[in-house]
Protein backbone atom coordinates (compact mmCIF):
# COMPACT_ATOMS: atom_id res chain seq x y z
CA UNK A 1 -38.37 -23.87 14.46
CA UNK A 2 -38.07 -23.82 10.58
CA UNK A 3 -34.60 -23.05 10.97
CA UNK A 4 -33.00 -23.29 13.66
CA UNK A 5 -29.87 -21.02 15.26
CA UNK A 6 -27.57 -23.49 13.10
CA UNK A 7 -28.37 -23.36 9.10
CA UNK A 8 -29.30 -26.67 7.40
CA UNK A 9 -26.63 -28.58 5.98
CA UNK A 10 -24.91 -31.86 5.15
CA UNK A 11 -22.88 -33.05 7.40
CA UNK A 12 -20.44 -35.76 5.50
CA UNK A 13 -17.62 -33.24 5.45
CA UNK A 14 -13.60 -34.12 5.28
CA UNK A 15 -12.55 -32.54 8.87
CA UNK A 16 -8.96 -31.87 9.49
CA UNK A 17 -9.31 -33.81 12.42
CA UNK A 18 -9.93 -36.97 10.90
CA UNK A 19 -7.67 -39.82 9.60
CA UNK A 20 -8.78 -40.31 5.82
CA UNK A 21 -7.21 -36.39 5.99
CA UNK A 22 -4.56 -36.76 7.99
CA UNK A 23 -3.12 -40.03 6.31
CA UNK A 24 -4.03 -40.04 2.52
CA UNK A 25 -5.52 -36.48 1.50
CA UNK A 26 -3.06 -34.56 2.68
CA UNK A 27 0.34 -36.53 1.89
CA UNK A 28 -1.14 -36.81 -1.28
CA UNK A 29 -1.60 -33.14 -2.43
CA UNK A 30 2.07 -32.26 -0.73
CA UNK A 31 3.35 -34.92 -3.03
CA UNK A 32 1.46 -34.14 -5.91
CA UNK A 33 2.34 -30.14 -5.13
CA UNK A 34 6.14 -30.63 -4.52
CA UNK A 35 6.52 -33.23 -7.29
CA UNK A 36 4.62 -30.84 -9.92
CA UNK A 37 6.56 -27.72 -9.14
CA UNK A 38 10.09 -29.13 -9.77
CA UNK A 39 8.20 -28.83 -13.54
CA UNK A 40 6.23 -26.21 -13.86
CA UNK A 41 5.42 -22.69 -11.94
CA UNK A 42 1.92 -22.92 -12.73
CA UNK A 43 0.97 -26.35 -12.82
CA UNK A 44 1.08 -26.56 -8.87
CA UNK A 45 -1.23 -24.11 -8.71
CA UNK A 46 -3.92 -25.76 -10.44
CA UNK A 47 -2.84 -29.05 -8.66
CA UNK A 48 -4.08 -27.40 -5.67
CA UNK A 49 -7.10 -25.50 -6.71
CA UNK A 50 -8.68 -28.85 -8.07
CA UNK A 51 -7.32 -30.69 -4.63
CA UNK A 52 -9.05 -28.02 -2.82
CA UNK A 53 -12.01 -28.52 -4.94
CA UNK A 54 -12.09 -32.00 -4.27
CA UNK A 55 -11.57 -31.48 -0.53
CA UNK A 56 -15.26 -29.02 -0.90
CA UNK A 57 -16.61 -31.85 -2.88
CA UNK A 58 -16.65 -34.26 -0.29
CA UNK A 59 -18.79 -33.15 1.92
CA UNK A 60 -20.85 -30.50 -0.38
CA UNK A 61 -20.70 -31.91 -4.10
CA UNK A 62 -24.06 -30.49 -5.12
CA UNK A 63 -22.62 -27.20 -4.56
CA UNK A 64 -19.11 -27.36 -6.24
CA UNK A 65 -21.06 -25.84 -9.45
CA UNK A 66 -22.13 -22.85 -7.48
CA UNK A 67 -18.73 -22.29 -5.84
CA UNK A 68 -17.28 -22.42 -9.66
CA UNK A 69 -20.31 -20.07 -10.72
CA UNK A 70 -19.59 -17.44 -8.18
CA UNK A 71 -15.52 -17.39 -8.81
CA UNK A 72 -16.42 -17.01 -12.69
CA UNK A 73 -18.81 -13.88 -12.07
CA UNK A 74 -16.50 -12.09 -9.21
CA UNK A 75 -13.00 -12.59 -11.42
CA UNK A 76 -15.27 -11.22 -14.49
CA UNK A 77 -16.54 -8.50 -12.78
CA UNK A 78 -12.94 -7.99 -10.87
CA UNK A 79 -11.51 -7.54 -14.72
CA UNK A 80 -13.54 -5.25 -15.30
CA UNK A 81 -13.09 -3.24 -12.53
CA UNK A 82 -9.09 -3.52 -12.86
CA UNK A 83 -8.89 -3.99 -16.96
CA UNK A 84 -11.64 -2.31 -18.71
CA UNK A 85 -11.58 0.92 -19.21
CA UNK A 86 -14.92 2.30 -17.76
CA UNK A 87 -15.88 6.09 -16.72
CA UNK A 88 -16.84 6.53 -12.82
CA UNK A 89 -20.62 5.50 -13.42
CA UNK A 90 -19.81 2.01 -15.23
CA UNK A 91 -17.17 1.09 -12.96
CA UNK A 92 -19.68 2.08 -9.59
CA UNK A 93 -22.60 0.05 -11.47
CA UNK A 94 -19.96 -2.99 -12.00
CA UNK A 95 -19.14 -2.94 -8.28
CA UNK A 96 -22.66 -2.03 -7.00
CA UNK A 97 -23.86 -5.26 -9.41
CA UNK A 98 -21.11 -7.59 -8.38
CA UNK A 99 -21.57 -6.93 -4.58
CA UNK A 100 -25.61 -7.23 -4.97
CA UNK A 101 -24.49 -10.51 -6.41
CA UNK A 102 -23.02 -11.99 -4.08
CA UNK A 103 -25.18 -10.59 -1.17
CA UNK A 104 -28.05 -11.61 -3.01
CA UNK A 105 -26.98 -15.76 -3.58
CA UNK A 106 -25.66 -15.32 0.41
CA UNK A 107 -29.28 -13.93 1.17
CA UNK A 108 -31.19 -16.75 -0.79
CA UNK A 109 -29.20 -19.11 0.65
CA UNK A 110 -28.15 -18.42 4.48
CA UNK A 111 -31.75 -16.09 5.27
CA UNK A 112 -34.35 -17.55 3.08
CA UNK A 113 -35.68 -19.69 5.68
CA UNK A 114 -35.14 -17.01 8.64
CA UNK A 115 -37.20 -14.80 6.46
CA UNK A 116 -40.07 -16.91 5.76
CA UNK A 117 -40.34 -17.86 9.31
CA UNK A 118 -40.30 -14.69 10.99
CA UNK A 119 -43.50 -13.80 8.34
CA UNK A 120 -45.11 -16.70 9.35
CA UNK A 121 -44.56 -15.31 13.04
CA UNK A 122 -45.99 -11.57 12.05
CA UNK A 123 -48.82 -13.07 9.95
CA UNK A 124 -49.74 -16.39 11.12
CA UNK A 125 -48.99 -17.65 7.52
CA UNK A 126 -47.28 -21.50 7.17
CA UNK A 127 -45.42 -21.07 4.22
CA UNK A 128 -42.31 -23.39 4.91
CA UNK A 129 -38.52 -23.00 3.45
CA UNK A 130 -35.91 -25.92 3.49
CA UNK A 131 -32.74 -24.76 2.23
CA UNK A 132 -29.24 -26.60 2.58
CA UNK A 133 -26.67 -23.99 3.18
CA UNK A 134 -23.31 -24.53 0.95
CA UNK A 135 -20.72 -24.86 2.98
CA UNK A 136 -18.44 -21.64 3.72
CA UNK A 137 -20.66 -20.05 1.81
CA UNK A 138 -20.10 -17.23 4.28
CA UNK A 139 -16.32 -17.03 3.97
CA UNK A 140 -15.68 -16.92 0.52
CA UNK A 141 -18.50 -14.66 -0.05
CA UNK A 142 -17.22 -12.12 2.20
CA UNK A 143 -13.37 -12.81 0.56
CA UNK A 144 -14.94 -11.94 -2.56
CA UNK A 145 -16.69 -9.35 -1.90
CA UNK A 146 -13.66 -7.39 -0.34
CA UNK A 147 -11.56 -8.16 -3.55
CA UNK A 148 -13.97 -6.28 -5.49
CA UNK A 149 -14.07 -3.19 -3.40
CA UNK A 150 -10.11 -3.09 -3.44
CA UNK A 151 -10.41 -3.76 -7.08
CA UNK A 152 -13.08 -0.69 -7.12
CA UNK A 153 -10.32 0.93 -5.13
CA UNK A 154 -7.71 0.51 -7.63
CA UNK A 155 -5.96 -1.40 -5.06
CA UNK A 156 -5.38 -5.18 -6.84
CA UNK A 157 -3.36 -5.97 -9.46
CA UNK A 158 -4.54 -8.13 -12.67
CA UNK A 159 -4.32 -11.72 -11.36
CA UNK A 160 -4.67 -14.97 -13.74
CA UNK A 161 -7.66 -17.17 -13.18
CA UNK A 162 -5.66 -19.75 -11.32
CA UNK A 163 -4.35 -17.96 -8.80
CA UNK A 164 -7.63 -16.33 -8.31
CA UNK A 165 -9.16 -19.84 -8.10
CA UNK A 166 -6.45 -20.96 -5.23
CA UNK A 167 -7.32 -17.85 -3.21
CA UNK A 168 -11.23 -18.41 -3.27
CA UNK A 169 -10.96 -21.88 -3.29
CA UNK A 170 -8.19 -23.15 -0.84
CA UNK A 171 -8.50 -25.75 1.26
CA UNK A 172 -6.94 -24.60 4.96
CA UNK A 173 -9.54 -21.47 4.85
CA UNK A 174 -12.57 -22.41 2.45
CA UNK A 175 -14.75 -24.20 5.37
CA UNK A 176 -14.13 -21.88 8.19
CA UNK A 177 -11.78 -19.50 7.35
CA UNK A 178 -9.89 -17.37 8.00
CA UNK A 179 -11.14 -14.76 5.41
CA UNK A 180 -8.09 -13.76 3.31
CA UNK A 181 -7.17 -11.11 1.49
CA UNK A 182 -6.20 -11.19 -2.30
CA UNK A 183 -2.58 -8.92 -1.07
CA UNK A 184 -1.88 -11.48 1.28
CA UNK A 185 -2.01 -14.51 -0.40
CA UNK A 186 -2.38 -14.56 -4.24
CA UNK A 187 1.86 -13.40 -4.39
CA UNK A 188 2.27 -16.20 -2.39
CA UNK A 189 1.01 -18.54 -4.81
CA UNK A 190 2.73 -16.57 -7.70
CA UNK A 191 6.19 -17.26 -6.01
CA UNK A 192 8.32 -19.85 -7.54
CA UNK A 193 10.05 -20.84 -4.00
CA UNK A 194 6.90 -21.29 -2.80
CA UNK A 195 6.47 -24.54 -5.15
CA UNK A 196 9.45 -26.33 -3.71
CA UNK A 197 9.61 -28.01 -0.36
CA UNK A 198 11.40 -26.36 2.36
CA UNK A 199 12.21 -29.15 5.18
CA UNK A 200 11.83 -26.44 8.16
CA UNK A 201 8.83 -24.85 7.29
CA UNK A 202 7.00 -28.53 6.96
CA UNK A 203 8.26 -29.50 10.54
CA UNK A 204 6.86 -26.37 12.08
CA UNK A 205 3.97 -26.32 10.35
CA UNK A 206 3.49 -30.10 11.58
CA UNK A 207 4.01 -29.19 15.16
CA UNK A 208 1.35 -26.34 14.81
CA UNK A 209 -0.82 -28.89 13.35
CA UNK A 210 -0.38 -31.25 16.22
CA UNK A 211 -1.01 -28.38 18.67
CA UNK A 212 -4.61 -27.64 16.84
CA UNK A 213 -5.09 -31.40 16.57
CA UNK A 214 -4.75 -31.79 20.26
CA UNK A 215 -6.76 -28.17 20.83
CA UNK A 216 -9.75 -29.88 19.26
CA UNK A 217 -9.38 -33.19 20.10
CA UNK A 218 -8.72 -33.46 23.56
CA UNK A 219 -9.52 -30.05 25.18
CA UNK A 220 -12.26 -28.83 23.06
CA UNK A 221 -13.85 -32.30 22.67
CA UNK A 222 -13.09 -32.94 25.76
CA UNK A 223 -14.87 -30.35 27.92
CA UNK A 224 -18.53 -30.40 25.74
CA UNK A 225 -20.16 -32.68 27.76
CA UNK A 226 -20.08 -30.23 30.14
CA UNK A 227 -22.47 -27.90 28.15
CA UNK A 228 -25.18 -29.64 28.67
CA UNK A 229 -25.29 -28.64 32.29
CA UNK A 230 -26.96 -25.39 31.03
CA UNK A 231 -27.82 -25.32 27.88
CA UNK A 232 -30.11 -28.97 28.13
CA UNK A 233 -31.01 -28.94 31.07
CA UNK A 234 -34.71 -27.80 31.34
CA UNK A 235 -34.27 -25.68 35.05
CA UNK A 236 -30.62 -25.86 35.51
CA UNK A 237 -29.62 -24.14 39.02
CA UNK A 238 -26.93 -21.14 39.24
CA UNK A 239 -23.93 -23.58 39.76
CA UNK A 240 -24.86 -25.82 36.92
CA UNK A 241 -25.46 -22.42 34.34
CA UNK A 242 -22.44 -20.80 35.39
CA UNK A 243 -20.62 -24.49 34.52
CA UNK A 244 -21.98 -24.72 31.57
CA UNK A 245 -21.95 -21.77 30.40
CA UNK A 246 -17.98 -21.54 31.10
CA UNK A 247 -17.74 -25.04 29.29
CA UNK A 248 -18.81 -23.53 26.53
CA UNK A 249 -16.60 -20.71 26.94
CA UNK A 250 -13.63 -22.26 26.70
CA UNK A 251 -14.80 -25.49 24.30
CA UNK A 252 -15.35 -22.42 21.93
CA UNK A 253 -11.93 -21.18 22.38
CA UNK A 254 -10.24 -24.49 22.43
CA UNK A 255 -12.30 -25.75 19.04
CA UNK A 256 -11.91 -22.31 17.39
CA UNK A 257 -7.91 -21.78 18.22
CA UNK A 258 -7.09 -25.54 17.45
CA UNK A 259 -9.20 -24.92 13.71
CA UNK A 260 -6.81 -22.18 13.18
CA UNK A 261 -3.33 -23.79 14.42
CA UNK A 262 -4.68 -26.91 12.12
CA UNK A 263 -5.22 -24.58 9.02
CA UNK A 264 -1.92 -22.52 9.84
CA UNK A 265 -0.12 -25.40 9.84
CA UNK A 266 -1.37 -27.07 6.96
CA UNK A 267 -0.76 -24.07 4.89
CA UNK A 268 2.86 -23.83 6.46
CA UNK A 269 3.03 -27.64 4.62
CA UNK A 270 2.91 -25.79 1.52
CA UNK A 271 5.35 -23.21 2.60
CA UNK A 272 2.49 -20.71 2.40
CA UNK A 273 1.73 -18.00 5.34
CA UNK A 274 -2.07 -17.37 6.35
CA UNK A 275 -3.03 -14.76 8.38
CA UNK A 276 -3.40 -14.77 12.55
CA UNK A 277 -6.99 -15.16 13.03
CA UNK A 278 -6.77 -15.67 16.91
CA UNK A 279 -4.38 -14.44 19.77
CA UNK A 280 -5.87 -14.95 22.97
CA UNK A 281 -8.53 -13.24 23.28
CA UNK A 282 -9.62 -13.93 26.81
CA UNK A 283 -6.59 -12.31 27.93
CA UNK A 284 -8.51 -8.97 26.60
CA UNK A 285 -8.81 -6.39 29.33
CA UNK A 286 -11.11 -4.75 27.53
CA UNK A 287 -13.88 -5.65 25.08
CA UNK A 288 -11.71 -2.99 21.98
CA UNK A 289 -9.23 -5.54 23.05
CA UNK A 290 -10.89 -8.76 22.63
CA UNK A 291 -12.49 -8.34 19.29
CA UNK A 292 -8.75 -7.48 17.83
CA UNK A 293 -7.82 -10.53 19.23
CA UNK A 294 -11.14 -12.86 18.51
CA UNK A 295 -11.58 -13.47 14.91
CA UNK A 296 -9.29 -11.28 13.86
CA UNK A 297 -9.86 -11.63 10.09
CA UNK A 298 -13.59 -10.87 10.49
CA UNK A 299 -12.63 -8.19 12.38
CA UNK A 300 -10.78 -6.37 9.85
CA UNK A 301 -13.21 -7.19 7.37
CA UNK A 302 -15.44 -5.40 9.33
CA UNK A 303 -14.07 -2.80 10.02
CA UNK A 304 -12.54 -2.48 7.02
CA UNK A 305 -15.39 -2.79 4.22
CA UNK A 306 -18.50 -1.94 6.60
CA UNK A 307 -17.51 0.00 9.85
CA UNK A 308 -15.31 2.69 8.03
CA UNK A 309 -17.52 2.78 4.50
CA UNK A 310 -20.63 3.95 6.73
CA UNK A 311 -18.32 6.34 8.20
CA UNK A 312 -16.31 5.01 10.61
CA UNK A 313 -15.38 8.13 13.60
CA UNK A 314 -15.15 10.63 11.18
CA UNK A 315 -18.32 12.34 11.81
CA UNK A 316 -19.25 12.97 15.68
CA UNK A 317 -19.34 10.47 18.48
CA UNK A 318 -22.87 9.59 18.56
CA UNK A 319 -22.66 8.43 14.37
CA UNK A 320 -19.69 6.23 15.55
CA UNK A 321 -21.84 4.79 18.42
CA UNK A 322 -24.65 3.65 15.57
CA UNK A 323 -21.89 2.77 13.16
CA UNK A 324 -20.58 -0.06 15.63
CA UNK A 325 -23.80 -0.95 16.23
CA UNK A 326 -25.03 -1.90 12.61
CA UNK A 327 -21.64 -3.33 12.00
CA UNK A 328 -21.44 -5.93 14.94
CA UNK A 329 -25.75 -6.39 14.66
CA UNK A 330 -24.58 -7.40 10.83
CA UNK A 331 -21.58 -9.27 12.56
CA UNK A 332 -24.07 -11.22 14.32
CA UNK A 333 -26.38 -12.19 11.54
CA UNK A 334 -23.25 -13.34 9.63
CA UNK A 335 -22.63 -16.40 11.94
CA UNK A 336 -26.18 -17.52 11.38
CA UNK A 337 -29.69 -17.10 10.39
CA UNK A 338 -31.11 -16.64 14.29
CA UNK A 339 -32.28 -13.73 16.66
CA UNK A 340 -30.11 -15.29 19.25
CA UNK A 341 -27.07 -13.82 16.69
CA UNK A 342 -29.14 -10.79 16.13
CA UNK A 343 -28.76 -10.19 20.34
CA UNK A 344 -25.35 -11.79 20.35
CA UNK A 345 -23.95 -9.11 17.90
CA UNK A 346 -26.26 -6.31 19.72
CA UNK A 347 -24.58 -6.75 23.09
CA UNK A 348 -21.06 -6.94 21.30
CA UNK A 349 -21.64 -3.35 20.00
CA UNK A 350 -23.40 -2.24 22.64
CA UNK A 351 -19.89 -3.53 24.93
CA UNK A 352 -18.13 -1.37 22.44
CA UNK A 353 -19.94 1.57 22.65
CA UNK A 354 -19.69 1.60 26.50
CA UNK A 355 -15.72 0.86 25.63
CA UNK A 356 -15.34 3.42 23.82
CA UNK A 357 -17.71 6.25 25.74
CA UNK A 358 -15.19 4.91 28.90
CA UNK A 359 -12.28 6.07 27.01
CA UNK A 360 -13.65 9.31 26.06
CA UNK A 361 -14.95 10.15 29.46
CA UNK A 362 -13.30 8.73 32.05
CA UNK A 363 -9.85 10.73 33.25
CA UNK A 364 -6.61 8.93 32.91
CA UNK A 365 -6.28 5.93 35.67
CA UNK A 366 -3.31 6.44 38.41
CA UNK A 367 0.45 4.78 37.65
CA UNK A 368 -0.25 3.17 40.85
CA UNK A 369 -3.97 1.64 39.69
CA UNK A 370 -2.77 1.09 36.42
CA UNK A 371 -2.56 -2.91 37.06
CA UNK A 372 -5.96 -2.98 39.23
CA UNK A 373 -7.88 -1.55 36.24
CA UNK A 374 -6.09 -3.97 34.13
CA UNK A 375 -7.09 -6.97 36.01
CA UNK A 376 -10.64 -5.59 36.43
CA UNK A 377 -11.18 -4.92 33.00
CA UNK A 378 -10.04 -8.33 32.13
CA UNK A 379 -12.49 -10.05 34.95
CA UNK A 380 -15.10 -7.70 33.57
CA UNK A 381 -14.56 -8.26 29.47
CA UNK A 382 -14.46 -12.33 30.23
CA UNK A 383 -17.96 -11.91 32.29
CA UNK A 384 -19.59 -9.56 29.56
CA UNK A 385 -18.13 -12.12 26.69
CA UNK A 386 -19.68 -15.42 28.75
CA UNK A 387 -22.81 -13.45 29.42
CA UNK A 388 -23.20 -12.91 25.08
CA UNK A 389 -22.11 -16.66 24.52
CA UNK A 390 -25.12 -17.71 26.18
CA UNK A 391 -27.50 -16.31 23.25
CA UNK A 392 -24.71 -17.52 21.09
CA UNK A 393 -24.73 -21.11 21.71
CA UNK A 394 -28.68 -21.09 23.05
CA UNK A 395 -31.63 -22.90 20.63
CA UNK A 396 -33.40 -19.80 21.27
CA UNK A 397 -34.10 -16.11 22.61
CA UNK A 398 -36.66 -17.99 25.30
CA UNK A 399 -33.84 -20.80 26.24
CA UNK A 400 -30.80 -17.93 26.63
CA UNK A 401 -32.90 -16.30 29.01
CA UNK A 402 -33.49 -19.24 31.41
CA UNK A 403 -29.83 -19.87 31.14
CA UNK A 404 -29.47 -16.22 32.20
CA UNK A 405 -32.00 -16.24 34.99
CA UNK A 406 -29.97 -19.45 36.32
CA UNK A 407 -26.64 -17.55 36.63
CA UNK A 408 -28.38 -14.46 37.93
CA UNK A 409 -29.66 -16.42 40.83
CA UNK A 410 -27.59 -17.88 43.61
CA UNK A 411 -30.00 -18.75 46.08
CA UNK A 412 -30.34 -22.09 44.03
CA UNK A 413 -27.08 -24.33 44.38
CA UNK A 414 -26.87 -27.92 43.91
CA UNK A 415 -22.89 -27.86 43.79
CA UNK A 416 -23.32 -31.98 43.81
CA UNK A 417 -20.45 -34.78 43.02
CA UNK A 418 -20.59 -33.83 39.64
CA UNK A 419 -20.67 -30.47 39.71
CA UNK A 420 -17.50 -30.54 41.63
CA UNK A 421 -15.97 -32.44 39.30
CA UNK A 422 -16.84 -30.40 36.37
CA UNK A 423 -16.02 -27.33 38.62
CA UNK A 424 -11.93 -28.75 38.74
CA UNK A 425 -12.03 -29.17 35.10
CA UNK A 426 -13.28 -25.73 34.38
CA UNK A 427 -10.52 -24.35 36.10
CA UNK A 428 -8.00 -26.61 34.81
CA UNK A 429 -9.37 -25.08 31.39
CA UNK A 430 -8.67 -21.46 32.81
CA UNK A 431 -5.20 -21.92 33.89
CA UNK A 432 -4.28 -22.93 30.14
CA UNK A 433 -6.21 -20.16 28.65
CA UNK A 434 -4.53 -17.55 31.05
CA UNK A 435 -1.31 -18.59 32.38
CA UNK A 436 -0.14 -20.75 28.77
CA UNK A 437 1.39 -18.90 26.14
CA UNK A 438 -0.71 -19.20 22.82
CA UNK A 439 0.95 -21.17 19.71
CA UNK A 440 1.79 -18.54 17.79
CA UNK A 441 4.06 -17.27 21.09
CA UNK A 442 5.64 -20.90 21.20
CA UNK A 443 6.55 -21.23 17.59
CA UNK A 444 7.59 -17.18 16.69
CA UNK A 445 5.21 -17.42 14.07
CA UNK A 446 5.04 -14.00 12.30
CA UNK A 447 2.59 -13.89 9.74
CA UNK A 448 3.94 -10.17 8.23
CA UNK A 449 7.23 -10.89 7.96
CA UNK A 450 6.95 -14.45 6.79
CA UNK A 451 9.24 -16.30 9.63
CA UNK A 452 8.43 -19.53 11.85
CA UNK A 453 10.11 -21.34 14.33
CA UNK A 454 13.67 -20.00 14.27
CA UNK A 455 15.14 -21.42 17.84
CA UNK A 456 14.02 -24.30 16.43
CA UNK A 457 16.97 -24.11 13.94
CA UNK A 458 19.44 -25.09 15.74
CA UNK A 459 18.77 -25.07 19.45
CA UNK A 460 19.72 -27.29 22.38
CA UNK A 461 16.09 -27.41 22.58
CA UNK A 462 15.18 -28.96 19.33
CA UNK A 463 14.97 -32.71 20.42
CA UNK A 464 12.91 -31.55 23.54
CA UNK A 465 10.49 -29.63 21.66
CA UNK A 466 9.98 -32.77 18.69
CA UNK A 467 9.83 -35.10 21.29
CA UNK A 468 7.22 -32.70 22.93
CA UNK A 469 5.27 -32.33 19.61
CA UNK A 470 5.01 -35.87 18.98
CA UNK A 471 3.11 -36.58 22.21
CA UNK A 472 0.70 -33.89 21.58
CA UNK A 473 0.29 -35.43 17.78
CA UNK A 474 -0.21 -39.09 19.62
CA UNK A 475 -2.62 -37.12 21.71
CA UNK A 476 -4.47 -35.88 19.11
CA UNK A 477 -4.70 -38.76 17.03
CA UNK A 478 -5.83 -40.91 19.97
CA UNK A 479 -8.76 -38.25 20.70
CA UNK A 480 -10.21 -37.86 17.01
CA UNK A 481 -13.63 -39.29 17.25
CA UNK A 482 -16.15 -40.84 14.16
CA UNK A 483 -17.48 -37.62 13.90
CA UNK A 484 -16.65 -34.32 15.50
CA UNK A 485 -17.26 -30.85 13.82
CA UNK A 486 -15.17 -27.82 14.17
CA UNK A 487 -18.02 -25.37 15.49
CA UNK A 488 -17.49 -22.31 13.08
CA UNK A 489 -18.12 -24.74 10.20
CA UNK A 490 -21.90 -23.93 11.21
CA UNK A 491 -21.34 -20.20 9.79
């Protein structure tokens, strides 16, 4: 393949979980942050904008210029929209223009090669396309794009170019999100109190860090050797796909909740809030369920600025059954250039459609079977979520389906030494996603009402729980490898 399920890029970024990070970026911008805004209101601001900058530049210099390029051209066309006075045609043709925009650079560079490779495949043509995808090219497009439509809307206020900068441009969410929103997080910066440090909110944002740290680490790290049970082996039987495919399961969760405790915490550093992005979402009993749980800033996006714009429920059941469909088929295509996303986001709104025709059809469920139909949705979501990872984390269409033909065949066991042993770990891996409470549960953080932590105040429990968070940060430490990728820094 031209281009593969994963898009071309460089790979010499700064990771969170790494040590130049951990011990000289970041205690250098808190100190350069905190020492600037005992001065100034603004100057902290653009302390952090060029840190975060610098943090893109790192791994992705050639493309700094493009990220500065596309803030320029959405905050013009953003004025516009919220400062000019234009009739209802010019400010439509401003919006329609800035959203082509961005689509358009996002198309070039994300499904150029995709493209010309599926052309070569319908007309036996060779024409070849090697394009390095900037990173989070994805994220701050889409973070863009919905600050235009809410500035269509009439829905943002005027908001000077360095605060606009921060919010495309900071650090915690620019690689792999989450996407913000412009409401959520530009008054944040504009806060004076903000600029100061506040001792409580940089211990519990440290502890959250350590919990992502060890997420990634140890667990998520940790368990990916198993993957290659099923998705390198050439024939792998129905124990060894089932293994693997679980592996990846969970690594996903454990690498994709441990990203966003480490960029929750980080931003808690700064005594800034970021949204929830994930709440356990294998503890879904119900595939509605999961996706408000999985991703959760995609979701809304989503939903939000695609699902509800082509009409959401509002005009007859069998609209809102295509409606999900483009939007999670377009969901799919987002994380990457690949017809194995294509499927992967065409079984996710196929899941919802059945959801949802369930809920429309099916009488209310018995008091008394109320917890059976819990527990068997919940067994049933997991399954139909595994079964759509497959294509997810597959080279190819071709490779899924062996992987799938594997698990759909038990007649062909090997259940050896090492599939035992991989077997125990899996479950150890099950018992912490279902029977641990998630971080955000163990610290009280609450994103909406801007609060962290507060039994750790002044509870009997304190020196348990530092003691506690300190081991988890030696943990962590101990597990960072040379080089070890957060997986959604792919999309």
């Amino acid at each position: 393949m031209l281009y593969g399920p994963y898009p071309r890029r460089r790979s010499s970024l700064m990771l969170f979980n790494s040590y130049p990070f951990i011990l000289l970026f970041l205690p250098l911008v808190l100190a350069g942050y905190f020492w600037l805004g005992r001065r100034s209101n603004l100057k902290p601001v653009i302390w952090l904008a060029l840190a975060s900058l610098g943090f893109y530049a790192i791994g992705s210099w050639q493309f700094v210029a493009l990220l500065l390029i596309s803030i320029a051209f959405n905050y013009g066309i953003g004025h516009l929209l919220i400062v000019a006075k234009l009739g209802p045609s010019q400010r439509k043709t401003a919006l329609a223009l800035g959203v082509a925009g961005d689509l358009l650079v996002l198309g070039i560079f994300k499904y150029a090669g995709f493209v010309t490779e599926n052309i070569n495949a319908l007309f036996g043509t060779h024409a070849a396309v090697h394009i390095l995808l900037p990173v989070g090219i994805s994220f701050y497009t889409f973070t863009q794009i919905a600050f235009l439509v809410d500035a269509y809307r009439g829905q943002v206020a005027a908001y000077a170019l360095p605060h606009y900068t921060l919010f495309v441009t900071y650090f915690p969410h620019l690689i792999a999100g989450p996407i913000l929103h412009h409401k959520d997080m530009i008054p944040q910066f504009e806060r004076e109190e903000t600029k100061r440090p506040d001792p409580h909110l940089i211990l519990c944002g440290a502890i959250i860090f350590a919990i992502g740290l060890f997420k990634k680490t140890c667990l998520a790290d940790g368990i990916q050797p198993l993957v290659a049970l099923a998705f390198e082996a050439r024939s792998p039987s129905f124990d060894q796909a089932w293994l693997g495919a679980l592996a990846y399961t969970f690594q996903l969760y454990f690498d994709f909740s441990g990203y966003s405790d480490m960029a929750i915490g980080i931003s808690l550093m700064f005594g800034i809030f970021l949204p929830v992005n994930f709440n356990s979402p294998y503890k879904a009993t119900s595939i509605v369920e999961f996706w408000r749980r999985w991703h959760m800033t995609l979701s809304q996006f989503l939903r939000d600025y695609l699902y509800i714009p082509l009409g959401g429920n509002r005009h007859g059941r069998v609209l809102r059954y295509v409606n999900l469909t483009i939007t999670m088929l377009l969901g799919g295509l987002w994380h990457g250039a690949a017809w194995t996303f294509v499927i992967w986001g065409a079984l996710h709104g196929a899941y919802l459609c059945v959801n949802h025709a369930f809920i429309a059809f099916v009488p209310a469920i018995p008091m008394v079977l109320v917890r059976p139909a819990r527990i068997a949705g919940a067994a049933l979501t997991f399954v139909a979520v595994v079964v759509a990872w497959v294509f997810f984390r597959a080279e190819s269409v071709a490779w899924a389906l062996r992987v799938l033909h594997a698990m759909a065949d038990p007649s062909n066991i090997v259940f050896g030494r090492e599939e035992i042993a991989a077997l125990v770990l899996v479950s150890i891996y099950a018992a912490l996603v279902w029977l641990a409470p998630n971080t955000q549960a163990l610290m009280g953080y609450d994103h909406a009402n801007r609060s962290v932590g507060e039994s750790l105040r002044a509870g009997r429990m304190r020196p348990l729980v530092l003691y506690a968070a300190s081991l988890v940060l030696a943990f962590g430490l101990l597990g960072i490898q040379a080089h070890s990728e957060f997986i959604y820094f792919r999309f």
